[in-house]
PDB file of N, CA and C in Angstrom:
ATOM      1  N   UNK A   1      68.282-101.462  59.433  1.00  0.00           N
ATOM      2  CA  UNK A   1      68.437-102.027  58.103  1.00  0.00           C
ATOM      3  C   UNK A   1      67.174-101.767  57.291  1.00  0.00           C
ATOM      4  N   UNK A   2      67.330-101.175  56.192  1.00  0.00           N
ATOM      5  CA  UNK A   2      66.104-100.990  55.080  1.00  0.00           C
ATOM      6  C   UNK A   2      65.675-102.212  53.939  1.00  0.00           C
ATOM      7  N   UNK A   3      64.481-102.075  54.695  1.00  0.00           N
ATOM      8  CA  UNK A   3      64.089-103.609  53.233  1.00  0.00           C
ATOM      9  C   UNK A   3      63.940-102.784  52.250  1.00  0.00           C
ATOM     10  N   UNK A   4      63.329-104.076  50.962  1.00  0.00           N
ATOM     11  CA  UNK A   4      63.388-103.288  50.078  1.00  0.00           C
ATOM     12  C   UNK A   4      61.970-102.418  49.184  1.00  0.00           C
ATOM     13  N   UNK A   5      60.760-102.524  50.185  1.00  0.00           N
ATOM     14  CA  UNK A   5      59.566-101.536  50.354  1.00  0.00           C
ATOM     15  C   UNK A   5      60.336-100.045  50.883  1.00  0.00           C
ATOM     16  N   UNK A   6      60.994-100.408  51.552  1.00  0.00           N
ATOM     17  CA  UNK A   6      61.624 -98.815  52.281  1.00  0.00           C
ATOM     18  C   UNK A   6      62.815 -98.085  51.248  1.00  0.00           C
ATOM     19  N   UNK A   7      63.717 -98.571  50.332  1.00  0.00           N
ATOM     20  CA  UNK A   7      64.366 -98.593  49.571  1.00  0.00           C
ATOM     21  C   UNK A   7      63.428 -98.031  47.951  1.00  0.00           C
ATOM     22  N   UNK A   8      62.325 -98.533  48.014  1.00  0.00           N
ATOM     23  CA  UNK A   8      61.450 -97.972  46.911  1.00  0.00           C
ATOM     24  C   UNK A   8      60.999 -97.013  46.965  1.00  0.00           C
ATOM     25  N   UNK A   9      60.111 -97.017  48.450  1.00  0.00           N
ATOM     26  CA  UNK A   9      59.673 -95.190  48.816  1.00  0.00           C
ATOM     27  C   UNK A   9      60.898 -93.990  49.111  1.00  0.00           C
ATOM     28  N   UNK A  10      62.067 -94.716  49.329  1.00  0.00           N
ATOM     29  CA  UNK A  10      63.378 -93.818  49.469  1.00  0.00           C
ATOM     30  C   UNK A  10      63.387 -93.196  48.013  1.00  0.00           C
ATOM     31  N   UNK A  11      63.951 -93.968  46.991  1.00  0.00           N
ATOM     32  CA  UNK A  11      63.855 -93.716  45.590  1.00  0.00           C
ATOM     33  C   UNK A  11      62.816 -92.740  44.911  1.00  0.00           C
ATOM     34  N   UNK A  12      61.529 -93.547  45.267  1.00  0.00           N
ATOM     35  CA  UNK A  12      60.581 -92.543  44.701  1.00  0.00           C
ATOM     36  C   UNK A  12      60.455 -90.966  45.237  1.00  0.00           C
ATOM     37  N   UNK A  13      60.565 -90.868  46.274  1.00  0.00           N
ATOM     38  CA  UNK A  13      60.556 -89.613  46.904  1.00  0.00           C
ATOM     39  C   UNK A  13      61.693 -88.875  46.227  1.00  0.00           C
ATOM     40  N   UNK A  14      62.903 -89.250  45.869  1.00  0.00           N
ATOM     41  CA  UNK A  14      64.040 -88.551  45.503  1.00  0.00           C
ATOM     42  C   UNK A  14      63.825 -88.290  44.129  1.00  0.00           C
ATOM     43  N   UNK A  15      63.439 -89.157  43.404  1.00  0.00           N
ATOM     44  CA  UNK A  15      63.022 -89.129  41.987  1.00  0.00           C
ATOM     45  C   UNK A  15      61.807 -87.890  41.781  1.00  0.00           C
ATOM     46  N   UNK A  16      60.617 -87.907  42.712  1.00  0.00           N
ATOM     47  CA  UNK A  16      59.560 -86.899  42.839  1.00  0.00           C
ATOM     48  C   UNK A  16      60.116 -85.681  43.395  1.00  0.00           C
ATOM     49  N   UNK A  17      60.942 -85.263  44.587  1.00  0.00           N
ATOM     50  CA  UNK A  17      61.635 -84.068  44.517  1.00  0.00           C
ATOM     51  C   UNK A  17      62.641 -83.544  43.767  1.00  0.00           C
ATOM     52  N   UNK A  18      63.462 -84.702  43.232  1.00  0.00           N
ATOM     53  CA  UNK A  18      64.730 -83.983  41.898  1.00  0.00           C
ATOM     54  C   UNK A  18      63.342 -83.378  40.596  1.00  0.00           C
ATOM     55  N   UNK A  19      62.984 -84.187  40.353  1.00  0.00           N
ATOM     56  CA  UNK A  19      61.681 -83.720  39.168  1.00  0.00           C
ATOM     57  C   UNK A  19      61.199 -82.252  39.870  1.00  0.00           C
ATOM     58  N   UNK A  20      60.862 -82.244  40.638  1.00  0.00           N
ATOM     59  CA  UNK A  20      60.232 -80.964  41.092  1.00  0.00           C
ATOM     60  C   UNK A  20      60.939 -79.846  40.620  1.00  0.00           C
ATOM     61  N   UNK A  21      62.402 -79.993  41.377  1.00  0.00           N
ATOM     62  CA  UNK A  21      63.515 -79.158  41.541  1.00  0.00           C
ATOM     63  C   UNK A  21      63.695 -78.946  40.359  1.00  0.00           C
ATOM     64  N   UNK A  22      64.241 -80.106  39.561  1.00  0.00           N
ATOM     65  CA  UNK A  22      64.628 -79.672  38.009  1.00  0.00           C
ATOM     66  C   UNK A  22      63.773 -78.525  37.375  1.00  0.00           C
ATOM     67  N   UNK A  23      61.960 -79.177  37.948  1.00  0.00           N
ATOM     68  CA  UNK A  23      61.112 -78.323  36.799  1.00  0.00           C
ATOM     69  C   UNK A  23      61.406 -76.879  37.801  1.00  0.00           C
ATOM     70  N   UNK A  24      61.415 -76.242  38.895  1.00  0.00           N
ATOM     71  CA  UNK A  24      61.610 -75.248  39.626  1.00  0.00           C
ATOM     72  C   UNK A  24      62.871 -74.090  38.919  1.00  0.00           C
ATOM     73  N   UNK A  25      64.168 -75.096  38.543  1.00  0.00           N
ATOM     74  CA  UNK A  25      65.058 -74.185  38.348  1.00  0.00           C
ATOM     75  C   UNK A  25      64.779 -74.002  36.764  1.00  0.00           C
ATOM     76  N   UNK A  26      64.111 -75.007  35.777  1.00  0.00           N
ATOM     77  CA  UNK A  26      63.827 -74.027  34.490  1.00  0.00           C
ATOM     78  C   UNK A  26      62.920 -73.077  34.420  1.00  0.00           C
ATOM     79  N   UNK A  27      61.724 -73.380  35.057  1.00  0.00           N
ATOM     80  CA  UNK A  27      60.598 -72.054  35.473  1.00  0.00           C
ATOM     81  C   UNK A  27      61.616 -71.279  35.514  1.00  0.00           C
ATOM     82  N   UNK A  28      62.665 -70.314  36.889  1.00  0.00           N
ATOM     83  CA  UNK A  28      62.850 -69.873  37.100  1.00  0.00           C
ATOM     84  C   UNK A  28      64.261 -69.211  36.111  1.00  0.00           C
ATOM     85  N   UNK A  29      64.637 -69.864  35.274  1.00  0.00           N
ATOM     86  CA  UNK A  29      65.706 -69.983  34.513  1.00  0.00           C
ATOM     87  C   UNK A  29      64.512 -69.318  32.986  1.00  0.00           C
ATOM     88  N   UNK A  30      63.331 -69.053  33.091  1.00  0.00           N
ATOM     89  CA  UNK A  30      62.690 -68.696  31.715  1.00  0.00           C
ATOM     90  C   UNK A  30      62.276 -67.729  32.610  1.00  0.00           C
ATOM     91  N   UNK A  31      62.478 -67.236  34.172  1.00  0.00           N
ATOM     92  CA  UNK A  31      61.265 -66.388  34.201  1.00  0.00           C
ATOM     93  C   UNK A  31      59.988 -66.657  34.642  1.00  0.00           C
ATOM     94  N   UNK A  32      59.717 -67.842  35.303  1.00  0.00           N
ATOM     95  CA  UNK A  32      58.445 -67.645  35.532  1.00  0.00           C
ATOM     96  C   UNK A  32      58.117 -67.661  36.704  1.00  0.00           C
ATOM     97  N   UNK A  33      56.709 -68.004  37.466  1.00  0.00           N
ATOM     98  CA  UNK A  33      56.845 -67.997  38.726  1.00  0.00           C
ATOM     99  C   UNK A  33      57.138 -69.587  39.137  1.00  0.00           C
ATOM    100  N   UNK A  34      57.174 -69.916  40.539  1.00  0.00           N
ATOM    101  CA  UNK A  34      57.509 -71.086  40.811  1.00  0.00           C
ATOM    102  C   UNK A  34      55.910 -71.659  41.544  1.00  0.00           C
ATOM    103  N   UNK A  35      55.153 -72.419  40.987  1.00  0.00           N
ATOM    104  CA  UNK A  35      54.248 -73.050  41.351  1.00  0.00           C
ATOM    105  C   UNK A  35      54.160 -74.491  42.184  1.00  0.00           C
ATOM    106  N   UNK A  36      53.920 -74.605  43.478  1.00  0.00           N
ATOM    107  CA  UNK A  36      53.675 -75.847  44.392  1.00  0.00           C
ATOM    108  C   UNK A  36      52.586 -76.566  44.550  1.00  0.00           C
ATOM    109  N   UNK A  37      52.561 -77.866  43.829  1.00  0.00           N
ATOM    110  CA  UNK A  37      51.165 -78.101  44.045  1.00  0.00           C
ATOM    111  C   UNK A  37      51.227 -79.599  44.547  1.00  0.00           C
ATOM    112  N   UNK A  38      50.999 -79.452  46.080  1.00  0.00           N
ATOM    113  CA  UNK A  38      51.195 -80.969  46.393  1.00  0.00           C
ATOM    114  C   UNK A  38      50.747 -82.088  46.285  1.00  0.00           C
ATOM    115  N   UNK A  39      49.336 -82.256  45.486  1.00  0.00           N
ATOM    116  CA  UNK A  39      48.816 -83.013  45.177  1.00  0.00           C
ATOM    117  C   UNK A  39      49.395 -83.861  43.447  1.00  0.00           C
ATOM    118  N   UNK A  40      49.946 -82.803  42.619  1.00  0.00           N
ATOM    119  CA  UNK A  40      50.557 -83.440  41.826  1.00  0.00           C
ATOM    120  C   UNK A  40      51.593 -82.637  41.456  1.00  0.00           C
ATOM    121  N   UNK A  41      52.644 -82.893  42.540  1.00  0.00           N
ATOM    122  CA  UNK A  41      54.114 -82.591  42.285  1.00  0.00           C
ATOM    123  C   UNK A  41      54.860 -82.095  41.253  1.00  0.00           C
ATOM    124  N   UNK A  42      54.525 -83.157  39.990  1.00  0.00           N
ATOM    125  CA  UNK A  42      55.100 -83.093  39.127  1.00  0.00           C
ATOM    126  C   UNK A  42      54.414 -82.839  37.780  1.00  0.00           C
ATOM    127  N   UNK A  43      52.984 -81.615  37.841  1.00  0.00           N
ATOM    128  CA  UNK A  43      52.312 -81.141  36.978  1.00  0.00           C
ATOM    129  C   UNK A  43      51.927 -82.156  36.117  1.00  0.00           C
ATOM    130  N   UNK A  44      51.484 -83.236  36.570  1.00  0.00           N
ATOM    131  CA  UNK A  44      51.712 -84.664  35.495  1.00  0.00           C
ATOM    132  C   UNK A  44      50.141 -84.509  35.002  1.00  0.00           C
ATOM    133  N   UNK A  45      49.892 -84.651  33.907  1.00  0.00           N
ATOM    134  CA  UNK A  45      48.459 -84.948  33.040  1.00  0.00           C
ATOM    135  C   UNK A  45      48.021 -86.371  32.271  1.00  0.00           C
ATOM    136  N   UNK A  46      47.210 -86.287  32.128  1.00  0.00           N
ATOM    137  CA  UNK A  46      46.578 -87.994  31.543  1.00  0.00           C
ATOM    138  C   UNK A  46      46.934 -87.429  30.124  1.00  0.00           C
ATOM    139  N   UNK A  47      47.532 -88.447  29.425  1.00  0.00           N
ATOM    140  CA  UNK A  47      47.408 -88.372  28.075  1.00  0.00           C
ATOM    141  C   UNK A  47      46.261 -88.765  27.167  1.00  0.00           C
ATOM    142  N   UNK A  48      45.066 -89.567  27.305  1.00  0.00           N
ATOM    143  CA  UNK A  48      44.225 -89.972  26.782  1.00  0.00           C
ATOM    144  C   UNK A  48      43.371 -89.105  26.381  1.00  0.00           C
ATOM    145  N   UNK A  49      42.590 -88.783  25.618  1.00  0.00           N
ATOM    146  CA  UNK A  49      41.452 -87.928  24.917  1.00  0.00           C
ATOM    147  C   UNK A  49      40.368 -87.953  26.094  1.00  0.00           C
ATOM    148  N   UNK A  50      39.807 -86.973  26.514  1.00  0.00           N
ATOM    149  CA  UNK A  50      38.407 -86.811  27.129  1.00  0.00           C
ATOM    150  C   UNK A  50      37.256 -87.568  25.838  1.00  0.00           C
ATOM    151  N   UNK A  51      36.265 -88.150  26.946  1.00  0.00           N
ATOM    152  CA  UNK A  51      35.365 -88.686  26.243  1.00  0.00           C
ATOM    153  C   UNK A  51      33.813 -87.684  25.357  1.00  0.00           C
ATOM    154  N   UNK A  52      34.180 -86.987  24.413  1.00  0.00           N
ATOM    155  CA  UNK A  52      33.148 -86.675  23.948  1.00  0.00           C
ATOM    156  C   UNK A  52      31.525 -86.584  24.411  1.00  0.00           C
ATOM    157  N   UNK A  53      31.080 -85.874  24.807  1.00  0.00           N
ATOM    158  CA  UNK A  53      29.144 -86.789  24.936  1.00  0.00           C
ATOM    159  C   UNK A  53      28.438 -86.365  23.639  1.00  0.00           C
ATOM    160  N   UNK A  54      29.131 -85.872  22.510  1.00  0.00           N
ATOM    161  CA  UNK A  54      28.268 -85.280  21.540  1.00  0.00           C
ATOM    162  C   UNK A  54      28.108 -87.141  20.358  1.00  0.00           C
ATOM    163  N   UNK A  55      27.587 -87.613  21.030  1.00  0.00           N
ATOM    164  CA  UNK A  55      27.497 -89.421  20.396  1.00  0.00           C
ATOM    165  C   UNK A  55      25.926 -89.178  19.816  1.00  0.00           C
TER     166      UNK A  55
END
């Protein structure tokens, strides 16, 4: 029986490989190459501005 910690990492994992996949078959659907990067799966970036040092 799965609690529901095991039910979350089930989810997330499926959610982090469909994302993958999705981004895999448009790469490949424009042509491009297919890039693996296991540290961030899902090419994800910080949205916030880098901090300047020119103060």
């Amino acid at each position: 029986m799965l609690t529901n910690i095991s039910y979350i990492f089930l989810i997330s994992a499926l959610l982090i490989f469909g994302g993958w996949a999705f981004k895999a078959l448009i790469s490949l659907a424009e042509g491009k190459p297919v890039e693996v990067n296991l540290k961030n799966p899902l090419n994800l970036k910080a949205r916030w501005p880098k901090e300047s040092k020119d103060k």
